[in-house]
PDB file of N, CA and C in Angstrom:
ATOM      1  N   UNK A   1      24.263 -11.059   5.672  1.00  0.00           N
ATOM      2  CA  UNK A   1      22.867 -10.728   5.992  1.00  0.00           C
ATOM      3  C   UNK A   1      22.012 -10.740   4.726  1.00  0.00           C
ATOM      4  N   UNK A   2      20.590 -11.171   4.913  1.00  0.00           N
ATOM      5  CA  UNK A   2      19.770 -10.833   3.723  1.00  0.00           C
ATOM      6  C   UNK A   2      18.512 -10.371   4.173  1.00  0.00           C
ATOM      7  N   UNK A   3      18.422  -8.909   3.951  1.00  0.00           N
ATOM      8  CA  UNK A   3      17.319  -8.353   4.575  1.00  0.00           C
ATOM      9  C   UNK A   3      15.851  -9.146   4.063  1.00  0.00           C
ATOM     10  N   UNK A   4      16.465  -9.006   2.418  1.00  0.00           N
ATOM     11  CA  UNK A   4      14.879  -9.638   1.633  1.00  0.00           C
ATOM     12  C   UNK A   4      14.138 -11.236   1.961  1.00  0.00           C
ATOM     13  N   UNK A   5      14.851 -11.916   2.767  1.00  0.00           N
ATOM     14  CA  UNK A   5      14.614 -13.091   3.465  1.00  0.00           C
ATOM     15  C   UNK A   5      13.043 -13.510   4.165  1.00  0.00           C
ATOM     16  N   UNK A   6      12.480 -12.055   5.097  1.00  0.00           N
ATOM     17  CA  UNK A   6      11.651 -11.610   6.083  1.00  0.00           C
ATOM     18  C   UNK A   6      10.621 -11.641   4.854  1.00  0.00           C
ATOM     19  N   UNK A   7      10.904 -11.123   3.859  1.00  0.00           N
ATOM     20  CA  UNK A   7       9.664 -10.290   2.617  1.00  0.00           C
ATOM     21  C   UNK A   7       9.347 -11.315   2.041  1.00  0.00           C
ATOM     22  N   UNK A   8      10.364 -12.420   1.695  1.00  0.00           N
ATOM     23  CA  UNK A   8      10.389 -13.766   0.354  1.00  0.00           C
ATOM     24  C   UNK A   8       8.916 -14.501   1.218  1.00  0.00           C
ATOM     25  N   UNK A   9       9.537 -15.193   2.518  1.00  0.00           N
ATOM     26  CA  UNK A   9       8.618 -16.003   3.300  1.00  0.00           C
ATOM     27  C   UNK A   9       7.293 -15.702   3.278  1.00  0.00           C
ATOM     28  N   UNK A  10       6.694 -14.695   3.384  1.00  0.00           N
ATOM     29  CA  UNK A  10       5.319 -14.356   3.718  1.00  0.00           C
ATOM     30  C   UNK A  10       4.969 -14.599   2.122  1.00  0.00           C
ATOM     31  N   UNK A  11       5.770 -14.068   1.530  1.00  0.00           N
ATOM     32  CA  UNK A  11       5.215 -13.355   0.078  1.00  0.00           C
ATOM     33  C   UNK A  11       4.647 -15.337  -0.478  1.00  0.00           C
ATOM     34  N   UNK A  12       5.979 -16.097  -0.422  1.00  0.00           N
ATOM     35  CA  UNK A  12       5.993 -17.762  -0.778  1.00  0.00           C
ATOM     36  C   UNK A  12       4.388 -18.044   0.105  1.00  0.00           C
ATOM     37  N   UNK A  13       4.233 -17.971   1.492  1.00  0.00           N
ATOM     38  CA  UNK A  13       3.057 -18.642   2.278  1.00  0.00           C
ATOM     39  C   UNK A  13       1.650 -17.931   1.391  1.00  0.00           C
ATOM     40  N   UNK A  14       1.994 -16.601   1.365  1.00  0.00           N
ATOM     41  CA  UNK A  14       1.190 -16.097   0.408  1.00  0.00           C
ATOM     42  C   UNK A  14       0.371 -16.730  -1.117  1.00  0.00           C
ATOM     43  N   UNK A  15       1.196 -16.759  -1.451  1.00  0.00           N
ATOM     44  CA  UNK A  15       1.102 -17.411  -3.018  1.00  0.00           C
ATOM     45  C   UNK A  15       0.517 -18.745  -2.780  1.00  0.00           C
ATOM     46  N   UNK A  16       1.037 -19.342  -1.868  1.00  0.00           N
ATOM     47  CA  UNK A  16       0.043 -21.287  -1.259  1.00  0.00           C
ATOM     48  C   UNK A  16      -1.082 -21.027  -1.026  1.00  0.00           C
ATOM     49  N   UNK A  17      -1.377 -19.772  -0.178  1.00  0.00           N
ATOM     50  CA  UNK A  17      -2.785 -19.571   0.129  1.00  0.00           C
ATOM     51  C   UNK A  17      -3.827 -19.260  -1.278  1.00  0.00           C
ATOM     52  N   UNK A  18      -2.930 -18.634  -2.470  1.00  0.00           N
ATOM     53  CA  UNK A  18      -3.948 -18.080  -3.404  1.00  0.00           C
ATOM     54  C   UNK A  18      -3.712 -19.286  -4.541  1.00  0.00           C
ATOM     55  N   UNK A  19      -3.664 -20.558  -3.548  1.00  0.00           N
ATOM     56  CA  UNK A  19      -3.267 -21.744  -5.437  1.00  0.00           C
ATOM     57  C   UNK A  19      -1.762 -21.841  -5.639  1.00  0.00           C
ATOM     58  N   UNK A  20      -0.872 -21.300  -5.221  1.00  0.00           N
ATOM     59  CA  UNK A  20       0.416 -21.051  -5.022  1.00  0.00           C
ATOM     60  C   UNK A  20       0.456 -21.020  -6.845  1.00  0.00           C
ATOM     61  N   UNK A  21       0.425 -19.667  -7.248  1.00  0.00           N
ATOM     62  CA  UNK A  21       0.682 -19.613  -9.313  1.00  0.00           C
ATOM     63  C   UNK A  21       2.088 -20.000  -9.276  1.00  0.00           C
ATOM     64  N   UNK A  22       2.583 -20.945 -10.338  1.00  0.00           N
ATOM     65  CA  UNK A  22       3.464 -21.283 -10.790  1.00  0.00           C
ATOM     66  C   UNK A  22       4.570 -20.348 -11.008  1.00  0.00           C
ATOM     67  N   UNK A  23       4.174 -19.390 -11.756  1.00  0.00           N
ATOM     68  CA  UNK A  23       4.322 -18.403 -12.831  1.00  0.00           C
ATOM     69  C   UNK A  23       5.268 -17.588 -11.965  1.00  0.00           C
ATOM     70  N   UNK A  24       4.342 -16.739 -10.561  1.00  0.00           N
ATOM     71  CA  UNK A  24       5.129 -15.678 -10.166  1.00  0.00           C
ATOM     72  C   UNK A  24       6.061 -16.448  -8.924  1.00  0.00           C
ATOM     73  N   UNK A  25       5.635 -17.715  -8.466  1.00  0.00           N
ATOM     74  CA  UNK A  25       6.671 -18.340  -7.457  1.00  0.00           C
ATOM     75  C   UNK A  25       8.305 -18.515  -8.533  1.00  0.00           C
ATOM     76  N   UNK A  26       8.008 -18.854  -9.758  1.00  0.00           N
ATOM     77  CA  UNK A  26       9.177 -19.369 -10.085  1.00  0.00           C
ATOM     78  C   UNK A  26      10.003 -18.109 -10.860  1.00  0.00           C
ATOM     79  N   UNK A  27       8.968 -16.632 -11.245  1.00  0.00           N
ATOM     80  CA  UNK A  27       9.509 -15.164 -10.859  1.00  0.00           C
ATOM     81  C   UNK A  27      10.573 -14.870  -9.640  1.00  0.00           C
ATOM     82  N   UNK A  28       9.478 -15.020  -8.918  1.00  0.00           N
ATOM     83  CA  UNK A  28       9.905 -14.531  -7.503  1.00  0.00           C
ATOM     84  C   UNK A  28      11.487 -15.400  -7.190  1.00  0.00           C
ATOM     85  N   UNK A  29      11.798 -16.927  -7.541  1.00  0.00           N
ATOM     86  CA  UNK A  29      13.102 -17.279  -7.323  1.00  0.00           C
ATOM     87  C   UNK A  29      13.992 -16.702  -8.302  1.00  0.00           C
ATOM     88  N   UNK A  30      14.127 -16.593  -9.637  1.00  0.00           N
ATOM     89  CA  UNK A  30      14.603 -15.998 -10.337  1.00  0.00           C
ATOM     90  C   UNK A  30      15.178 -14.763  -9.558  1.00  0.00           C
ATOM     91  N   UNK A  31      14.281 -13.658  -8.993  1.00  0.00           N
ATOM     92  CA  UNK A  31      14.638 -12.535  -8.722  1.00  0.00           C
ATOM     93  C   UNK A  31      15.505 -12.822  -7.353  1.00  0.00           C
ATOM     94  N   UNK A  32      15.287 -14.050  -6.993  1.00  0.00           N
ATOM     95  CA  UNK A  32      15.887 -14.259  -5.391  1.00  0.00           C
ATOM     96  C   UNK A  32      17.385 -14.401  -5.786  1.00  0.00           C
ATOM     97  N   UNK A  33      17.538 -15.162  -6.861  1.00  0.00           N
ATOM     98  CA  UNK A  33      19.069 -15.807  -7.119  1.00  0.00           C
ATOM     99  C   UNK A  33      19.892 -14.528  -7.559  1.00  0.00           C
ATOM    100  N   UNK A  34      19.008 -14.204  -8.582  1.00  0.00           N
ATOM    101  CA  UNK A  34      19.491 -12.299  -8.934  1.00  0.00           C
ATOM    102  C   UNK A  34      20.205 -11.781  -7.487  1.00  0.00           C
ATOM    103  N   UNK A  35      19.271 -11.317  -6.645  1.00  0.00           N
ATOM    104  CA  UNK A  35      19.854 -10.689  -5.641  1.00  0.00           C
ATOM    105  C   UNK A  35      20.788 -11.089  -4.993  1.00  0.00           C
ATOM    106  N   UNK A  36      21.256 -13.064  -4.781  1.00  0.00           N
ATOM    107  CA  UNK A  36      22.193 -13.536  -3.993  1.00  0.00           C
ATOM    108  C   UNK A  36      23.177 -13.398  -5.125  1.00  0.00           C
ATOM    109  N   UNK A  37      23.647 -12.966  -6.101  1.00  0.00           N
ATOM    110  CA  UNK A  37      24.316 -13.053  -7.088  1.00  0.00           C
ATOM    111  C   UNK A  37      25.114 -11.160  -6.602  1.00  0.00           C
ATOM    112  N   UNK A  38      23.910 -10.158  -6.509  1.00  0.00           N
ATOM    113  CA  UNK A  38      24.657  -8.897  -6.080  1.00  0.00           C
ATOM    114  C   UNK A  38      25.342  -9.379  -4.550  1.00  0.00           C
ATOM    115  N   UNK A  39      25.020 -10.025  -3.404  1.00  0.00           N
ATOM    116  CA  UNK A  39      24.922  -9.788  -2.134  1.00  0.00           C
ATOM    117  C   UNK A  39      26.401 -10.875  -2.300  1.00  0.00           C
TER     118      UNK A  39
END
Protein backbone atom coordinates (compact mmCIF):
# COMPACT_ATOMS: atom_id res chain seq x y z
CA UNK A 1 0.00 0.00 0.00
CA UNK A 2 1.04 3.68 -0.39
CA UNK A 3 -1.08 5.94 1.41
CA UNK A 4 1.04 9.11 0.10
CA UNK A 5 -0.02 8.21 -3.56
CA UNK A 6 -3.74 10.15 -3.08
CA UNK A 7 -1.51 13.44 -1.70
CA UNK A 8 1.52 13.16 -4.61
CA UNK A 9 -1.33 13.39 -7.55
CA UNK A 10 -3.18 16.49 -6.66
CA UNK A 11 -0.08 18.07 -5.19
CA UNK A 12 1.87 17.09 -9.19
CA UNK A 13 -1.76 18.53 -11.06
CA UNK A 14 -1.20 21.28 -8.70
CA UNK A 15 2.18 22.46 -9.50
CA UNK A 16 0.99 22.27 -13.72
CA UNK A 17 -1.60 24.58 -12.81
CA UNK A 18 0.94 27.16 -11.09
CA UNK A 19 3.79 26.80 -14.22
CA UNK A 20 4.53 23.36 -12.88
CA UNK A 21 8.26 24.90 -10.82
CA UNK A 22 10.91 22.67 -11.68
CA UNK A 23 12.48 23.03 -8.43
CA UNK A 24 9.76 21.65 -6.01
CA UNK A 25 8.35 18.88 -8.67
CA UNK A 26 11.82 17.42 -8.80
CA UNK A 27 11.79 17.96 -4.55
CA UNK A 28 8.72 16.43 -4.33
CA UNK A 29 10.21 13.06 -6.39
CA UNK A 30 13.22 12.97 -4.42
CA UNK A 31 11.05 12.80 -1.29
CA UNK A 32 8.77 10.18 -3.19
CA UNK A 33 11.76 7.70 -3.81
CA UNK A 34 12.86 8.45 -0.07
CA UNK A 35 9.63 7.10 1.10
CA UNK A 36 9.50 3.96 -1.44
CA UNK A 37 12.97 3.23 -0.11
CA UNK A 38 11.31 3.09 3.85
CA UNK A 39 7.97 1.26 2.47
Amino acid sequence: MRPYVPLVVPWRLFLKLCGGDEFLDATLSRLQDRVQIFL
